[in-house]
Protein backbone atom coordinates (compact mmCIF):
# COMPACT_ATOMS: atom_id res chain seq x y z
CA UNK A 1 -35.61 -63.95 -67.97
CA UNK A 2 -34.38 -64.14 -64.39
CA UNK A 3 -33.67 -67.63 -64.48
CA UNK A 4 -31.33 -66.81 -68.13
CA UNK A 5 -29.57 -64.50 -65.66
CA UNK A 6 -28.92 -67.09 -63.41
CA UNK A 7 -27.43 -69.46 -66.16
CA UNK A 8 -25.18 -66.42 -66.74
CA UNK A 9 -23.65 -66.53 -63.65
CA UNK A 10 -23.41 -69.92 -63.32
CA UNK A 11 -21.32 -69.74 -65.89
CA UNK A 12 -18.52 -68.02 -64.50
CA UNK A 13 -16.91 -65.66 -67.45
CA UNK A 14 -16.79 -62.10 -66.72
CA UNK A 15 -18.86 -60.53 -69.33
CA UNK A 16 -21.57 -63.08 -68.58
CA UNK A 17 -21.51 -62.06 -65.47
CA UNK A 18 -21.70 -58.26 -65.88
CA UNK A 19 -24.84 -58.80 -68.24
CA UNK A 20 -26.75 -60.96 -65.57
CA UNK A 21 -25.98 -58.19 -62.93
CA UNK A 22 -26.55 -55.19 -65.12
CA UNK A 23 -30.74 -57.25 -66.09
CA UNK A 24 -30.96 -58.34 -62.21
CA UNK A 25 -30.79 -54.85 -61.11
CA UNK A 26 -33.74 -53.91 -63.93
CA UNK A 27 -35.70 -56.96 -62.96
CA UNK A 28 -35.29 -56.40 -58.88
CA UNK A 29 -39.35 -57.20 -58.48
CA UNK A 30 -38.72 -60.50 -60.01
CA UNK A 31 -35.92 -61.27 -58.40
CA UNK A 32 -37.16 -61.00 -54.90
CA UNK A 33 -39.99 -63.20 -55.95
CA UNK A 34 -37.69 -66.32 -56.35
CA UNK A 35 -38.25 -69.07 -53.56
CA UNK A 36 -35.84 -68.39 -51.03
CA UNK A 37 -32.74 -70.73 -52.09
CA UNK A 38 -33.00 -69.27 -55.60
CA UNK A 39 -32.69 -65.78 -54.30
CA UNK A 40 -29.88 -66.12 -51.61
CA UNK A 41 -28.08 -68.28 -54.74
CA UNK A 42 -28.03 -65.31 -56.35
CA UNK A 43 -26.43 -63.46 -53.81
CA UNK A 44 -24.06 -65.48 -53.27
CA UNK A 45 -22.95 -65.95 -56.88
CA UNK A 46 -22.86 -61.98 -56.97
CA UNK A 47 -20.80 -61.70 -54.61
CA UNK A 48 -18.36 -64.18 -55.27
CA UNK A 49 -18.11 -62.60 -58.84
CA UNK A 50 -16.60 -59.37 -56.89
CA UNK A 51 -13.13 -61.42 -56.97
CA UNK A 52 -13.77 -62.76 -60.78
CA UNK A 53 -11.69 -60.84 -63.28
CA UNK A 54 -13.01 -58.99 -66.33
CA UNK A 55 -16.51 -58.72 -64.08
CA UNK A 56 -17.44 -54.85 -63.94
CA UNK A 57 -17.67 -54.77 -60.55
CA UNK A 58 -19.91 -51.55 -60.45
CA UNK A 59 -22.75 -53.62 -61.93
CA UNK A 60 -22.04 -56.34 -59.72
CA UNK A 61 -22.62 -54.09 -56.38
CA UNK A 62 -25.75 -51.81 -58.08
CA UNK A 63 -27.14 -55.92 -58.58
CA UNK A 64 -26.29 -56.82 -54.88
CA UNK A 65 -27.58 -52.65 -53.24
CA UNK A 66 -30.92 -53.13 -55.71
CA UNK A 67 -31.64 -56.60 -54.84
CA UNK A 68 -30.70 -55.89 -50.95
CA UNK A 69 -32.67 -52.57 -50.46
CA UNK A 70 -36.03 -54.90 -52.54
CA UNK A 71 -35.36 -57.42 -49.94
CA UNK A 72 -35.84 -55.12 -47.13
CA UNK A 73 -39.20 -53.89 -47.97
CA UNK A 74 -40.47 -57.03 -49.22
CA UNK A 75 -39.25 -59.19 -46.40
CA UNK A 76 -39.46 -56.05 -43.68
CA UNK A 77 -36.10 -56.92 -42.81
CA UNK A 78 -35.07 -54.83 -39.57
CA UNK A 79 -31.19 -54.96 -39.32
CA UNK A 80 -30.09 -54.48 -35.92
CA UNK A 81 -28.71 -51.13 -34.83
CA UNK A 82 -25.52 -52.20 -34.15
CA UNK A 83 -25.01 -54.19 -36.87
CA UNK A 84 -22.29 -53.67 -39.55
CA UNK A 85 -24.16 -54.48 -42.50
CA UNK A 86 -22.46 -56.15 -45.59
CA UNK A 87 -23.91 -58.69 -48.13
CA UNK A 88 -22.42 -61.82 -46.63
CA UNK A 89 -24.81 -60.62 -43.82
CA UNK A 90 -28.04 -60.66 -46.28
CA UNK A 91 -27.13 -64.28 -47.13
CA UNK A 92 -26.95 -65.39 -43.44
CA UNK A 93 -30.40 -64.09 -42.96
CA UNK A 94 -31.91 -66.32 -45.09
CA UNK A 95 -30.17 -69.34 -42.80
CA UNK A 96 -32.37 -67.61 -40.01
CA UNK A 97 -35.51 -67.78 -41.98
């Protein structure tokens, strides 16, 4: 299923899009299961799709806070106090791991 989604966003129209975010957010558990390239992929092509027209962007960002806030308790991810947190910051953690 997750890896459907992913085909979905590869493929770049908005509606597609919308659907893959709207099922990532559902499958979270899943998704955070992914090897580590799969999942920051994912990220990536989520938020990218923020600038995509006919994208809803609301499912877009509940994909990319779900996915996120799973990451943090599965990967005990302790962001830095003084850190201004924003998803392009999740995706250069994983180039830390």
């Amino acid at each position: 299923m997750v890896e459907e989604m992913i085909k979905l966003l590869e493929s770049g129209v908005g509606e597609n899009i919308t659907t893959a975010a709207k099922t990532l957010s559902e499958k979270v558990k899943d998704v955070v299961e992914l090897p580590i390239d799969r999942l920051k992929k994912i990220l990536q092509m989520l938020n990218e799709a923020l600038d995509k027209p006919n994208v809803d962007d609301g499912e877009v960002l509940q994909a990319l806070h779900t996915i996120t806030n799973e990451m943090i308790l599965k990967f005990d991810i302790v962001v830095p106090e003084e850190q201004a947190i924003s998803y392009e910051w999740f995706i250069g953690w994983f180039d830390d791991k």
